[in-house]
PDB file of N, CA and C in Angstrom:
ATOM      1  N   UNK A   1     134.894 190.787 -92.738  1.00  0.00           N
ATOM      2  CA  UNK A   1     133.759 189.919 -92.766  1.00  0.00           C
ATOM      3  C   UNK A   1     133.309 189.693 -94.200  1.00  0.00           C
ATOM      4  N   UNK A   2     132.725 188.740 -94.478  1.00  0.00           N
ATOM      5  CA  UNK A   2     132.159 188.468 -95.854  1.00  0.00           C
ATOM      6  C   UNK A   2     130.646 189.006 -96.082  1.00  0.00           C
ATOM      7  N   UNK A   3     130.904 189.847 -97.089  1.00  0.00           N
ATOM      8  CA  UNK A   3     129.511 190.563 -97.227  1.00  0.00           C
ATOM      9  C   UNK A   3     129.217 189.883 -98.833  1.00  0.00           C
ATOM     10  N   UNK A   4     129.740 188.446 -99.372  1.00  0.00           N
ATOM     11  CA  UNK A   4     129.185 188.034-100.647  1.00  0.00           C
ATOM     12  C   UNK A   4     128.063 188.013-100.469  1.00  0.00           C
ATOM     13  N   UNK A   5     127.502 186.958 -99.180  1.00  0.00           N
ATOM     14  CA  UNK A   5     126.461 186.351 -98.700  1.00  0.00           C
ATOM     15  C   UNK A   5     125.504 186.844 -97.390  1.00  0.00           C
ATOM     16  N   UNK A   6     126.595 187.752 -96.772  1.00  0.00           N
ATOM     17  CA  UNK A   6     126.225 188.271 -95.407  1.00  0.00           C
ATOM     18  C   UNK A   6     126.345 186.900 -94.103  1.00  0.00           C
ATOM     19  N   UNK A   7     127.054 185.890 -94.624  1.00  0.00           N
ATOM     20  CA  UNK A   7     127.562 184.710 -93.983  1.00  0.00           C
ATOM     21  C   UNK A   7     129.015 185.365 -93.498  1.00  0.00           C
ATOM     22  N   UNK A   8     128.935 184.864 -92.408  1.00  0.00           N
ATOM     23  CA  UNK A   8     130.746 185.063 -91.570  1.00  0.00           C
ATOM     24  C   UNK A   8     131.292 183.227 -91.946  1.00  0.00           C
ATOM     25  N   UNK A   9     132.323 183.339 -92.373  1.00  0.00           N
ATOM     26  CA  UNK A   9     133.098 182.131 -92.703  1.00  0.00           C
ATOM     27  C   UNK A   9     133.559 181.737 -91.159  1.00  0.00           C
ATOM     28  N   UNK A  10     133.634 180.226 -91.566  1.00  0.00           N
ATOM     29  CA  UNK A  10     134.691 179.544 -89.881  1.00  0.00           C
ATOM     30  C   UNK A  10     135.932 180.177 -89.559  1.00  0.00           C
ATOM     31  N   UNK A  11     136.777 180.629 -91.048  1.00  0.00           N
ATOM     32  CA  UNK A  11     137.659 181.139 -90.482  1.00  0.00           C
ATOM     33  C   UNK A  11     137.607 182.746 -90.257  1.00  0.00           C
ATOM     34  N   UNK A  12     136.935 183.663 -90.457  1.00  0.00           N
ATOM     35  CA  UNK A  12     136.467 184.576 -89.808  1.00  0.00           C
ATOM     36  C   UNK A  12     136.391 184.286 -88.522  1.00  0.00           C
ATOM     37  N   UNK A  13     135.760 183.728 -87.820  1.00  0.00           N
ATOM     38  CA  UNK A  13     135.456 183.091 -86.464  1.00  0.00           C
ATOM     39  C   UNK A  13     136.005 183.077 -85.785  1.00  0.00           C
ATOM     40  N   UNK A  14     137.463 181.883 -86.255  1.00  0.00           N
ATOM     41  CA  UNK A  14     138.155 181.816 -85.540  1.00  0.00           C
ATOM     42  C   UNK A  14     139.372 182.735 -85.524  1.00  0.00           C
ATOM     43  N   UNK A  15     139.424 183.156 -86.185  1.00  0.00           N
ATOM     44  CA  UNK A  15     140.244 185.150 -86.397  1.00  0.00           C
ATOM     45  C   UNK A  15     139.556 185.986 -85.197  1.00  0.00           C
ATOM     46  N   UNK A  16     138.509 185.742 -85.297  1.00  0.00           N
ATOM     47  CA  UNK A  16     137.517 186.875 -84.464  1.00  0.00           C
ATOM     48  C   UNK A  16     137.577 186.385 -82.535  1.00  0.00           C
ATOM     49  N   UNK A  17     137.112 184.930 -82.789  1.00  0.00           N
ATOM     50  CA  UNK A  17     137.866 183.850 -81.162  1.00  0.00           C
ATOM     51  C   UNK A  17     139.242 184.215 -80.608  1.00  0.00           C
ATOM     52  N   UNK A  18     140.285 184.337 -81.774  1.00  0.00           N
ATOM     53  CA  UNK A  18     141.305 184.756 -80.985  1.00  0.00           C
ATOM     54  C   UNK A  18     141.834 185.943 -81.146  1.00  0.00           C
ATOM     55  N   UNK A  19     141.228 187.054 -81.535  1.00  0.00           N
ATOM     56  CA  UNK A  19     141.215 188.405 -81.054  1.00  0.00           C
ATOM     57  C   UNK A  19     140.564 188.629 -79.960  1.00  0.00           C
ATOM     58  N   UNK A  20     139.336 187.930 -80.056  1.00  0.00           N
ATOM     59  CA  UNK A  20     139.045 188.053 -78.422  1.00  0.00           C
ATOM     60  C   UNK A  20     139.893 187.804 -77.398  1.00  0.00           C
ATOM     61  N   UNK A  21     140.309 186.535 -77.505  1.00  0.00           N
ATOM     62  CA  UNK A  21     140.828 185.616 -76.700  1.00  0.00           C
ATOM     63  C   UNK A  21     142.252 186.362 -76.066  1.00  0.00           C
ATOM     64  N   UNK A  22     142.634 187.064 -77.349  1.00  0.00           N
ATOM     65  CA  UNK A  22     144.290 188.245 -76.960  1.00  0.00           C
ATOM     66  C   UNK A  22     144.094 189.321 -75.620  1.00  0.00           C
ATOM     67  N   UNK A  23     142.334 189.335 -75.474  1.00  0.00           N
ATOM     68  CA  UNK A  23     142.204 190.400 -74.718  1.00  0.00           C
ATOM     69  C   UNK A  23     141.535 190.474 -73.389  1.00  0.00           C
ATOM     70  N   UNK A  24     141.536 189.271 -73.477  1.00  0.00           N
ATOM     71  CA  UNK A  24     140.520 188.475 -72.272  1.00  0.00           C
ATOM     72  C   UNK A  24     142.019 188.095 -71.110  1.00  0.00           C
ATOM     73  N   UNK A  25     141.574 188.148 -69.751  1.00  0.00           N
ATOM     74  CA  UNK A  25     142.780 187.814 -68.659  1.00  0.00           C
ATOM     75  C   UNK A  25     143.393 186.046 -69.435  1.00  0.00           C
ATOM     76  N   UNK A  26     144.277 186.056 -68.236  1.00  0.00           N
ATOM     77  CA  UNK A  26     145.543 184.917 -68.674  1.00  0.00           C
ATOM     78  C   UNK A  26     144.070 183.766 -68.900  1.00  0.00           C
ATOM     79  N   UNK A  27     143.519 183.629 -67.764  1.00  0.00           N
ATOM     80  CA  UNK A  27     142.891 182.342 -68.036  1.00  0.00           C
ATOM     81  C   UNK A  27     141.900 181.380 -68.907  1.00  0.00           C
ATOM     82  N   UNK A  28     141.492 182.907 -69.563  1.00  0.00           N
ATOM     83  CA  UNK A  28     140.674 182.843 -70.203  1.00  0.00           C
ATOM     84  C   UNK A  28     141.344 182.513 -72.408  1.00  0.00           C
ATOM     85  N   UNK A  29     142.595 182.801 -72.094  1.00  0.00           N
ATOM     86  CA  UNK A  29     143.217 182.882 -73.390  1.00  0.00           C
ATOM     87  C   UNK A  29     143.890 181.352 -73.185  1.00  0.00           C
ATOM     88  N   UNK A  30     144.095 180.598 -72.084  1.00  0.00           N
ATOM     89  CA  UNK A  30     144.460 179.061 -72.152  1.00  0.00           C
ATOM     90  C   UNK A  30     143.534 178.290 -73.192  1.00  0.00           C
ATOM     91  N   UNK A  31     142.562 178.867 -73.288  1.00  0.00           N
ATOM     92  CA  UNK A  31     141.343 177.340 -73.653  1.00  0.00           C
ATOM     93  C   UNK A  31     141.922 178.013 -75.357  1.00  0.00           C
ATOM     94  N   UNK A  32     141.030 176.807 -76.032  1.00  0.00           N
ATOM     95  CA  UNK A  32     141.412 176.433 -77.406  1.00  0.00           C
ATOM     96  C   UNK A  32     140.228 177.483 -78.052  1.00  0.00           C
ATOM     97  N   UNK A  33     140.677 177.337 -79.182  1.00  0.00           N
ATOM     98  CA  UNK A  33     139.947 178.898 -79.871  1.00  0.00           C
ATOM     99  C   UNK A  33     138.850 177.784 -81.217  1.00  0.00           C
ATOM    100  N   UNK A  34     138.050 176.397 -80.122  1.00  0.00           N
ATOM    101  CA  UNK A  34     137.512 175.747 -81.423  1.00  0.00           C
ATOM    102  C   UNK A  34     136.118 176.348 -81.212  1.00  0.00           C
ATOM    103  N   UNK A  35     135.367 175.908 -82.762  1.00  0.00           N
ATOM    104  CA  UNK A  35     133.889 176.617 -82.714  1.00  0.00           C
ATOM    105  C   UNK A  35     132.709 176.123 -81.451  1.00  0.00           C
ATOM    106  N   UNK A  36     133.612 174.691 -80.854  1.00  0.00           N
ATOM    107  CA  UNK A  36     133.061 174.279 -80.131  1.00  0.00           C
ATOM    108  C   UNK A  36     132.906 175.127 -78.805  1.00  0.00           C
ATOM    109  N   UNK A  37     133.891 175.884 -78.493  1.00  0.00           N
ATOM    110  CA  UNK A  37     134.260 177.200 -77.203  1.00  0.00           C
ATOM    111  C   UNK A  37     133.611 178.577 -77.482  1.00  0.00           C
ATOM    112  N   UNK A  38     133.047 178.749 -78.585  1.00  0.00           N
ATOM    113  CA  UNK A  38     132.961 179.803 -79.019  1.00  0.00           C
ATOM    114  C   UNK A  38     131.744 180.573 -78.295  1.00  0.00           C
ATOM    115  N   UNK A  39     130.787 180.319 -77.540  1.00  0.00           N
ATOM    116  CA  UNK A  39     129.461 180.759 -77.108  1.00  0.00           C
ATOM    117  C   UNK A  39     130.265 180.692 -75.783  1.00  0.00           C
ATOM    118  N   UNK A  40     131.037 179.511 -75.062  1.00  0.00           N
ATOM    119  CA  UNK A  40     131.680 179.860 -73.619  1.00  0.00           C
ATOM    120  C   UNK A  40     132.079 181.386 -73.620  1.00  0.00           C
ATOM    121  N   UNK A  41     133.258 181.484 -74.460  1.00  0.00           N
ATOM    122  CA  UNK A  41     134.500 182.594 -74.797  1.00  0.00           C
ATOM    123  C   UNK A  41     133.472 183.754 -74.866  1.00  0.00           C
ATOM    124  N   UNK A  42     132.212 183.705 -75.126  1.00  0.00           N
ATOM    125  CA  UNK A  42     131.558 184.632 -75.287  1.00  0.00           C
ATOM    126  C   UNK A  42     130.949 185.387 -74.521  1.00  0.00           C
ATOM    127  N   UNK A  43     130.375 183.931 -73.544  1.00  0.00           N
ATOM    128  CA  UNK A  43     129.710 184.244 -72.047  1.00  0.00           C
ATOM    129  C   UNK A  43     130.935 184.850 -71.014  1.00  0.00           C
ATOM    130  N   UNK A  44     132.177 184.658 -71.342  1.00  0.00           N
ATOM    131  CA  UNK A  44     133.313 184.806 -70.601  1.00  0.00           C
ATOM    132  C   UNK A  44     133.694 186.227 -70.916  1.00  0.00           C
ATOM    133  N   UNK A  45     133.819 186.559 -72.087  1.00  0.00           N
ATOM    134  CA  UNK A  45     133.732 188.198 -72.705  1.00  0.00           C
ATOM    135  C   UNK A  45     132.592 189.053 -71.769  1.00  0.00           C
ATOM    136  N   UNK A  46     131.431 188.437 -72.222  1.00  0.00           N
ATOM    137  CA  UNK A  46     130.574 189.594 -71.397  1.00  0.00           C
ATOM    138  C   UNK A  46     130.618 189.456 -70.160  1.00  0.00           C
ATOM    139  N   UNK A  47     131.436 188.776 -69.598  1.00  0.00           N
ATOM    140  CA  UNK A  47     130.995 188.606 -68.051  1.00  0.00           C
ATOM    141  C   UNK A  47     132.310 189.217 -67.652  1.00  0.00           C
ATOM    142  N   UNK A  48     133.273 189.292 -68.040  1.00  0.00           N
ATOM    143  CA  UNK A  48     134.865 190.418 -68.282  1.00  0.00           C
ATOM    144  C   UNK A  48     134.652 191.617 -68.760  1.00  0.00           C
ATOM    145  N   UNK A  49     133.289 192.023 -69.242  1.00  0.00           N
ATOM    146  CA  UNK A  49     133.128 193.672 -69.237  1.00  0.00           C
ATOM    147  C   UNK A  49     132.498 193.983 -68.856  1.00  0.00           C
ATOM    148  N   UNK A  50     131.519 192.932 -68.158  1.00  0.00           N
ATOM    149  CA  UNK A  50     130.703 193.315 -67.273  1.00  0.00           C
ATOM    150  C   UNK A  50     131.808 193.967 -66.004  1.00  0.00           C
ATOM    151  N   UNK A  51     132.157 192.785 -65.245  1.00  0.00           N
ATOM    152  CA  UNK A  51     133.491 192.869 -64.169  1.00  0.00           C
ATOM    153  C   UNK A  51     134.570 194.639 -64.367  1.00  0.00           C
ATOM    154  N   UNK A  52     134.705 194.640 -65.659  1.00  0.00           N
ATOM    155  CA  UNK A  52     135.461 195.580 -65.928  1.00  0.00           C
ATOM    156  C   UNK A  52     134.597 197.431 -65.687  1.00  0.00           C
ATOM    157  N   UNK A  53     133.163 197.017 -65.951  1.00  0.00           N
ATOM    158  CA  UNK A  53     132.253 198.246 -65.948  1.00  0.00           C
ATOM    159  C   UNK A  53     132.388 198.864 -64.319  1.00  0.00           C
ATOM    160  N   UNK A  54     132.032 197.273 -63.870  1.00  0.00           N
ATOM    161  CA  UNK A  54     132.515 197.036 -61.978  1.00  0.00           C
ATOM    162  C   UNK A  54     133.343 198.135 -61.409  1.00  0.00           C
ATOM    163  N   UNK A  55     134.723 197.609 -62.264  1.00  0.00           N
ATOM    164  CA  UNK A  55     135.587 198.681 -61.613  1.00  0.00           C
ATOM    165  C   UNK A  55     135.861 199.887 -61.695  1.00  0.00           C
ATOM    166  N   UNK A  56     135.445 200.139 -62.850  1.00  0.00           N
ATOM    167  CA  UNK A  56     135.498 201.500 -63.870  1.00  0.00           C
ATOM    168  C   UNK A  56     134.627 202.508 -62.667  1.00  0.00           C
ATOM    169  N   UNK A  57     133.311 201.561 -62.522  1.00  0.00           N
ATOM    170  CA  UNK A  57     132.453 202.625 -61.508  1.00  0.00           C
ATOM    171  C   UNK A  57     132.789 202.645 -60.076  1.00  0.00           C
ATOM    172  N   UNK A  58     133.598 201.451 -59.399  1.00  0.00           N
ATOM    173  CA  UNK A  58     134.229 201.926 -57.971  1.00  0.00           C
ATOM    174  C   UNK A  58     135.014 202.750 -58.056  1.00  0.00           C
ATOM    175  N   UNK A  59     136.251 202.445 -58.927  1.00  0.00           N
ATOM    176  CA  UNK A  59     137.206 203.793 -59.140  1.00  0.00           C
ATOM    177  C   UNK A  59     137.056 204.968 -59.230  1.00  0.00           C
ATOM    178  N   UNK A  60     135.665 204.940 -60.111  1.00  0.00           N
ATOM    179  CA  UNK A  60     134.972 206.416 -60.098  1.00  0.00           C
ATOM    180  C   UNK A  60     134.208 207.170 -58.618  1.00  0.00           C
ATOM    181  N   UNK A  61     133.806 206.298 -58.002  1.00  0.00           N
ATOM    182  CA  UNK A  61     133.491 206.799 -56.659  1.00  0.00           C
ATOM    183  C   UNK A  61     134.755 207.085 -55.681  1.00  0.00           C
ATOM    184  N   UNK A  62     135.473 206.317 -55.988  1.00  0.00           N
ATOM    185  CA  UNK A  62     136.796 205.981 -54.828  1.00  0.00           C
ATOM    186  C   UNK A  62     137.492 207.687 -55.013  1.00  0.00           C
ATOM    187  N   UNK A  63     137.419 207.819 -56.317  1.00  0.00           N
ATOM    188  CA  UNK A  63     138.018 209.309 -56.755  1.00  0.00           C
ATOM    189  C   UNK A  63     136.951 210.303 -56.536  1.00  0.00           C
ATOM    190  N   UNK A  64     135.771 210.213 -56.512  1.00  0.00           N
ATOM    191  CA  UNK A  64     134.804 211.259 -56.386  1.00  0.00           C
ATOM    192  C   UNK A  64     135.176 211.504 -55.012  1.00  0.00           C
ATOM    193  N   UNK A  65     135.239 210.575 -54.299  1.00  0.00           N
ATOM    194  CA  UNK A  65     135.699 210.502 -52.336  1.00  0.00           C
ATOM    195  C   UNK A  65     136.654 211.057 -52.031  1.00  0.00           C
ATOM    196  N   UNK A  66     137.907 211.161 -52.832  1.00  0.00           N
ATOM    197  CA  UNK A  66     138.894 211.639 -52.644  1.00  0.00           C
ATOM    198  C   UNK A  66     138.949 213.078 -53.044  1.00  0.00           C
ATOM    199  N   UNK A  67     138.249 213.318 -54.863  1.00  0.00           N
ATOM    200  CA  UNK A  67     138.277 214.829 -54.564  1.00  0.00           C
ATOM    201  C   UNK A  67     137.402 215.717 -53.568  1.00  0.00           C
ATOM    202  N   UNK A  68     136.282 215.221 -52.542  1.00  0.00           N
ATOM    203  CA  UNK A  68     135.905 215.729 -52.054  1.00  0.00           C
ATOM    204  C   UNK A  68     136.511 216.121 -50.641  1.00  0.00           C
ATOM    205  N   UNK A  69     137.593 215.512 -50.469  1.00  0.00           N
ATOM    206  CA  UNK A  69     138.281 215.501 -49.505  1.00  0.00           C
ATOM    207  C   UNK A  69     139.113 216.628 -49.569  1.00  0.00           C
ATOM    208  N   UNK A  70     139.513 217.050 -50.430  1.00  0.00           N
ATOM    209  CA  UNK A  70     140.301 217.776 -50.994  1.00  0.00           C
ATOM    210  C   UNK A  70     140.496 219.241 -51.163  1.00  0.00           C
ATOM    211  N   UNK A  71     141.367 220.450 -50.999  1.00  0.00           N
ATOM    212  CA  UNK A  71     141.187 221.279 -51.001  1.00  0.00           C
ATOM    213  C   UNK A  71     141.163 221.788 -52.849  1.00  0.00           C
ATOM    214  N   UNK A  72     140.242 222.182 -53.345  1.00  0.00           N
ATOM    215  CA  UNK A  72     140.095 222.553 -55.007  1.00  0.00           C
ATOM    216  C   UNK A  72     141.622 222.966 -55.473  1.00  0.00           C
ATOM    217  N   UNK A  73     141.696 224.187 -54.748  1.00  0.00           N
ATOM    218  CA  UNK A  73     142.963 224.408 -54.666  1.00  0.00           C
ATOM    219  C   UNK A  73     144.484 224.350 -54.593  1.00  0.00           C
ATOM    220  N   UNK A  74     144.294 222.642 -54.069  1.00  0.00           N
ATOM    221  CA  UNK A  74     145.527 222.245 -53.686  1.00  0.00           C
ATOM    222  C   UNK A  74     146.225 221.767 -54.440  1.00  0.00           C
ATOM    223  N   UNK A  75     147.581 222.184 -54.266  1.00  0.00           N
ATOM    224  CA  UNK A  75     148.529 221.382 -55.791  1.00  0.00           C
ATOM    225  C   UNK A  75     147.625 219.810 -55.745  1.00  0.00           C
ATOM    226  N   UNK A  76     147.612 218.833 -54.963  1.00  0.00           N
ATOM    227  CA  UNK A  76     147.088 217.415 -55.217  1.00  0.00           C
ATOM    228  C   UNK A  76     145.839 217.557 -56.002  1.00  0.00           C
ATOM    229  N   UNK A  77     144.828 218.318 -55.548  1.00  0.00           N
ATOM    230  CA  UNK A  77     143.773 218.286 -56.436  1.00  0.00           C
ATOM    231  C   UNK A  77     144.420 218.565 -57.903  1.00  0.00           C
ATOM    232  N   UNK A  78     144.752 220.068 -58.053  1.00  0.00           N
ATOM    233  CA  UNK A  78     145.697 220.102 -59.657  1.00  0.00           C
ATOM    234  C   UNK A  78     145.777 219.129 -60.259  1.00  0.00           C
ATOM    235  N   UNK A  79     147.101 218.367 -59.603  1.00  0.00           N
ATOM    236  CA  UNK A  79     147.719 217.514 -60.247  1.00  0.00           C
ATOM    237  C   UNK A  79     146.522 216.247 -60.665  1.00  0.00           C
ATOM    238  N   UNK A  80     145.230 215.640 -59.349  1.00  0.00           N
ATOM    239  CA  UNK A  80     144.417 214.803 -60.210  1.00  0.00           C
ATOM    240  C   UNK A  80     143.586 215.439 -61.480  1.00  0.00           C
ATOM    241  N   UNK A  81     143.405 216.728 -61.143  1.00  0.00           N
ATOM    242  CA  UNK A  81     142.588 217.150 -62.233  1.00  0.00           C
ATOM    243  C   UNK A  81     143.602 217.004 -64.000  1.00  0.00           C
ATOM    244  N   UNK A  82     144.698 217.159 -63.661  1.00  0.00           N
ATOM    245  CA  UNK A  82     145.593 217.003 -64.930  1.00  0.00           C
ATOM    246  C   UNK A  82     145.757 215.920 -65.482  1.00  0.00           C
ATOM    247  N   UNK A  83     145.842 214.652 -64.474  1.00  0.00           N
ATOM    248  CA  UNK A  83     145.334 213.329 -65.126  1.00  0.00           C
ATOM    249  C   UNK A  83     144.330 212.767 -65.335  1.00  0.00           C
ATOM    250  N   UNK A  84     143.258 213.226 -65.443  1.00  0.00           N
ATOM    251  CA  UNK A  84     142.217 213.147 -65.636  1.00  0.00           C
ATOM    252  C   UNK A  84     142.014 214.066 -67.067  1.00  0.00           C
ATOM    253  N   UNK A  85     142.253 214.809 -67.368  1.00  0.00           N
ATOM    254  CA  UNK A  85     142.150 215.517 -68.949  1.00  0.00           C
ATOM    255  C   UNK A  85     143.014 214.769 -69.771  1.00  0.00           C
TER     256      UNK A  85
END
């Protein structure tokens, strides 16, 4: 970033648009990386980690459900507890 001025240049921007854009699903990396997209791509970012927080926390229940099912003991428990560290 440019700290002459504490101004971000256009092409900063658009460096920064399509790093986003690399990490965002397929559909979202079609559109064009102009300054004109840039507040969409943005609303589209937070609304893709929002979505992503989504799953992070079902998964986390879906597995809390499952180890409770579970004998502590049991090689299966083990083995989730090992992927999980």
């Amino acid at each position: 970033m440019s700290s002459r001025r504490g101004r971000i240049t256009d092409e900063e921007i658009n460096e920064l648009i399509s790093k986003i854009q690399a990490v965002l699903p397929e559909s979202s990396r079609r559109r064009s990386a102009s300054r004109s997209s840039a507040s969409k791509l943005l609303k589209e970012t937070c609304g893709y980690i929002k979505s992503l927080h989504q799953e992070v926390d079902d998964l986390s229940d879906r597995l809390s459900e499952l180890m409770s099912t579970l004998d502590e003991t049991s090689p299966q428990a083990e083995i989730i507890r090992s992927l999980l560290r």
